[in-house]
Protein backbone atom coordinates (compact mmCIF):
# COMPACT_ATOMS: atom_id res chain seq x y z
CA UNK A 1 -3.24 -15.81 -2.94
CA UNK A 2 -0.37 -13.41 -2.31
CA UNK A 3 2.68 -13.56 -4.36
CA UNK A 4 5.26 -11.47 -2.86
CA UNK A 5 4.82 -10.58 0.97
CA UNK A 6 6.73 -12.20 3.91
CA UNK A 7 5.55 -15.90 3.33
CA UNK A 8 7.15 -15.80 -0.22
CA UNK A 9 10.30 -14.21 0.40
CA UNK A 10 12.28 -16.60 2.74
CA UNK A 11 15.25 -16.60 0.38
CA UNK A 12 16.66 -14.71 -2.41
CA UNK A 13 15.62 -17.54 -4.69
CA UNK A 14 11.93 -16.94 -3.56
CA UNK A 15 12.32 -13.47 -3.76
CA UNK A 16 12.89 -14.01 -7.47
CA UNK A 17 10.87 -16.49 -8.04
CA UNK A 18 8.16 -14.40 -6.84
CA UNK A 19 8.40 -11.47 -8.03
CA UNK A 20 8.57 -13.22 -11.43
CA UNK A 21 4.94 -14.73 -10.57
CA UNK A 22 3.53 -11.34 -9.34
CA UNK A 23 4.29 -10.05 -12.52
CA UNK A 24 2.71 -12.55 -14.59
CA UNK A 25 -0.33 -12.10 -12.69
CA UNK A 26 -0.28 -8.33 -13.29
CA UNK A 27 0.28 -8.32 -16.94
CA UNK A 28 -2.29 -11.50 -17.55
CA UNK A 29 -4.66 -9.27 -15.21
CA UNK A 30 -4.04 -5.89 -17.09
CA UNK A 31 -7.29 -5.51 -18.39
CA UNK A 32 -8.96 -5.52 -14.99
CA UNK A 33 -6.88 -3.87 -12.96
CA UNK A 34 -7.23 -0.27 -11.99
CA UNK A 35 -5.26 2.13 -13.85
CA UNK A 36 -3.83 3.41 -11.10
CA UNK A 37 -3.14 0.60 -9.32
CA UNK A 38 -1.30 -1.40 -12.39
CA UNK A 39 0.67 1.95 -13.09
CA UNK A 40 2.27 1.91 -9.55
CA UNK A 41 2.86 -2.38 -9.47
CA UNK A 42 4.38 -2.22 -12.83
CA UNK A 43 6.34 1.37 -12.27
CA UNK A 44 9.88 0.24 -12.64
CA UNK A 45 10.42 2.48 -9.20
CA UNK A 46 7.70 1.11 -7.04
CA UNK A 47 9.89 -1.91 -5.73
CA UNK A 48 13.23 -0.30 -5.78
CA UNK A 49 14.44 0.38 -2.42
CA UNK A 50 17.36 2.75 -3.97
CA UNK A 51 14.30 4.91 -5.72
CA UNK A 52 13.48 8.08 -2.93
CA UNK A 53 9.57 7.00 -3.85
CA UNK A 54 9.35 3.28 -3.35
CA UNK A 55 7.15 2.97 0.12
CA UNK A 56 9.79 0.33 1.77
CA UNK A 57 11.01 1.69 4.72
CA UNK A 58 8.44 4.47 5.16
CA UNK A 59 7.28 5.61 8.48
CA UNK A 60 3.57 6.05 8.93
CA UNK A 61 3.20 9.54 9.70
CA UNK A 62 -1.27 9.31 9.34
CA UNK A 63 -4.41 7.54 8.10
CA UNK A 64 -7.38 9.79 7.60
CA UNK A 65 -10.52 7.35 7.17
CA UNK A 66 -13.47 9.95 5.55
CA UNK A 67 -17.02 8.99 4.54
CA UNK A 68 -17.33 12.30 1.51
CA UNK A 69 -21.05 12.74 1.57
CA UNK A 70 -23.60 14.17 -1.07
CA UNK A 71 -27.67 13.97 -0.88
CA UNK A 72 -29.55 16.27 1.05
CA UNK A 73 -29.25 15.10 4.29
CA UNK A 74 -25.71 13.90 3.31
CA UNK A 75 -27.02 10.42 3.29
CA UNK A 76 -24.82 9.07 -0.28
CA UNK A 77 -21.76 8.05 1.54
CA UNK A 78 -18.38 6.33 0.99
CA UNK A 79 -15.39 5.72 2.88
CA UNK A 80 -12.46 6.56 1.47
CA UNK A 81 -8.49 6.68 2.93
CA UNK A 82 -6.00 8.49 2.83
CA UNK A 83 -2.18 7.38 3.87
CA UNK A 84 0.77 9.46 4.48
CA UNK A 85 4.63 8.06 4.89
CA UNK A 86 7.20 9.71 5.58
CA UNK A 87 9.85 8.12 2.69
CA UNK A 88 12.58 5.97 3.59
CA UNK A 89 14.97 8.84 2.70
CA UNK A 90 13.47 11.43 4.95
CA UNK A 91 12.98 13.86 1.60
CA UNK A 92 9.62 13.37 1.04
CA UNK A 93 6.06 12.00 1.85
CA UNK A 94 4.31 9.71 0.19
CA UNK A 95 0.54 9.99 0.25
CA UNK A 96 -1.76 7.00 -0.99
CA UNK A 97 -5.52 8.24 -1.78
CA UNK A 98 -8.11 5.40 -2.28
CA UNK A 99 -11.13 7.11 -3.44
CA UNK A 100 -13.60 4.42 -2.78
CA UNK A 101 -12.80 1.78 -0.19
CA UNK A 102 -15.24 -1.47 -0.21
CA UNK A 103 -13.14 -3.18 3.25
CA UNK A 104 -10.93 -2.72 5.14
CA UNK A 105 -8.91 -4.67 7.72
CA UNK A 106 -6.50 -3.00 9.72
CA UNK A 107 -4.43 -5.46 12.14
CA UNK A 108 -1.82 -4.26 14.62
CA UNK A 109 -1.13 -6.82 17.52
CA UNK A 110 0.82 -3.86 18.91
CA UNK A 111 1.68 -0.68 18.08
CA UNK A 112 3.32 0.69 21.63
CA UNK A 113 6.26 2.12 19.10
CA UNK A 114 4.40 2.53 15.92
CA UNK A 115 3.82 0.54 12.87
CA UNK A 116 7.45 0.64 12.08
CA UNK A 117 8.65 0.29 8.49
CA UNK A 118 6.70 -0.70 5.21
CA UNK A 119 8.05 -3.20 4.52
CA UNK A 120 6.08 -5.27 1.97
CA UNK A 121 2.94 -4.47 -0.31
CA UNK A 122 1.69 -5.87 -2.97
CA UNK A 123 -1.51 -5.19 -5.29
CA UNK A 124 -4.17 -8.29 -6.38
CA UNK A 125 -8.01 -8.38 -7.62
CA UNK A 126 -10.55 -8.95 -5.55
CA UNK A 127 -13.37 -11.90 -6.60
CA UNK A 128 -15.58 -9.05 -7.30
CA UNK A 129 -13.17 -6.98 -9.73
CA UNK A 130 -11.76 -5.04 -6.81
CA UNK A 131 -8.31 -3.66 -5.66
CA UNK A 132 -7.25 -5.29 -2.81
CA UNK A 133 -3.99 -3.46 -1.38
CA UNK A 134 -1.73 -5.69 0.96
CA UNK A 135 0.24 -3.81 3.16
CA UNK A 136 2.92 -5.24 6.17
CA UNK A 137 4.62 -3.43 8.53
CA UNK A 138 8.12 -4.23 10.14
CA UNK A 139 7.11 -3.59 13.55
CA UNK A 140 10.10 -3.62 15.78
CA UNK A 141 11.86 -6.52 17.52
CA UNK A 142 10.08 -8.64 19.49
CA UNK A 143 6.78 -7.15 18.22
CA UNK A 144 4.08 -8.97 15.70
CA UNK A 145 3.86 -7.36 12.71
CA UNK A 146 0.73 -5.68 11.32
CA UNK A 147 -0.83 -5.87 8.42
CA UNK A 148 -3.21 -4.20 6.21
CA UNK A 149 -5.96 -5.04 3.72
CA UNK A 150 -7.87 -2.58 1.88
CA UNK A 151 -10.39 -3.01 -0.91
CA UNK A 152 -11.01 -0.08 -2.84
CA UNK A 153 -12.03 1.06 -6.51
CA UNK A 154 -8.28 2.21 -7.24
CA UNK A 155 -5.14 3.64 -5.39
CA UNK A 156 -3.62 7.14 -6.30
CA UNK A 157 -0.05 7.69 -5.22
CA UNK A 158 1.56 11.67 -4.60
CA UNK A 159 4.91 12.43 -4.34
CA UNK A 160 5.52 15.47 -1.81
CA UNK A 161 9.19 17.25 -1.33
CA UNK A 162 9.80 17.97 2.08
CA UNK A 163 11.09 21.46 2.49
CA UNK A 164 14.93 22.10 3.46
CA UNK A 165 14.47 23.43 7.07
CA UNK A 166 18.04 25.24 6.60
């Protein structure tokens, strides 16, 4: 059930309404939660477009999908991802690491421009105790939307500067 993506947010109301819900589910769900996960969903920041760090209106910049592997014939895999965004405010990138990923489901009915902006996310448990990350993209007009779904055993979030070119 999601709580705060484009279905629930048709009016300000909803918005509210919402938002209200998703954080009753995160604070009844603390205990299960990753740490990093609940840290970011409850982060005062996370959802305010006016904070330089909040992911809205990023601009994918990449995805690196990686399988780490140990064993000796590097047989003990695991995928894991990492995502980097430009921020909305063009001072910064924003890189997402999920260490483990369980799933994944990466939708994009087109992409001839890009992804466009993030525009909505939000963070909810998995039947089997995971993180499952919801992630959709503006597009651009006239284009579907994508969206993202990624299971994984936690999210870390990095804050990067960008350097002054002048």
């Amino acid at each position: 059930m999601s709580f705060i993506l484009s279905a629930q947010r048709r009016t300000a109301k909803d918005c509210s309404v919402a938002f209200g819900q998703y954080r009753e589910y995160l604070h009844q769900n603390k205990s299960k939660f990753p740490a990093g996960a609940f840290a970011l969903a409850t982060a005062d920041w996370y959802y305010d477009p006016g904070d330089h760090r909040c992911l809205h209106d990023g601009w994918l910049e990449n995805i690196t999908i990686s399988e780490p592997a140990l064993g000796d014939r590097n047989e003990k895999r695991v995928t894991s991802f990492r995502i980097r965004l430009l921020a909305a405010y063009h001072d910064g990138y924003i890189e997402l690491l999920y260490p483990r990923v369980f799933s994944y489901m990466l939708t994009s009915p087109t992409c001839k421009r890009g992804q466009g902006d993030w525009l909505f996310d939000e963070f909810r448990l998995s039947p089997l105790g995971h993180l499952i990350h919801e992630i959709e993209w503006a597009g651009f007009p006239g284009d579907q939307c994508s969206r993202w779904i990624v299971e994984a055993s936690d999210v870390v979030f990095h804050w990067i500067p960008r350097r002054s070119t002048g």
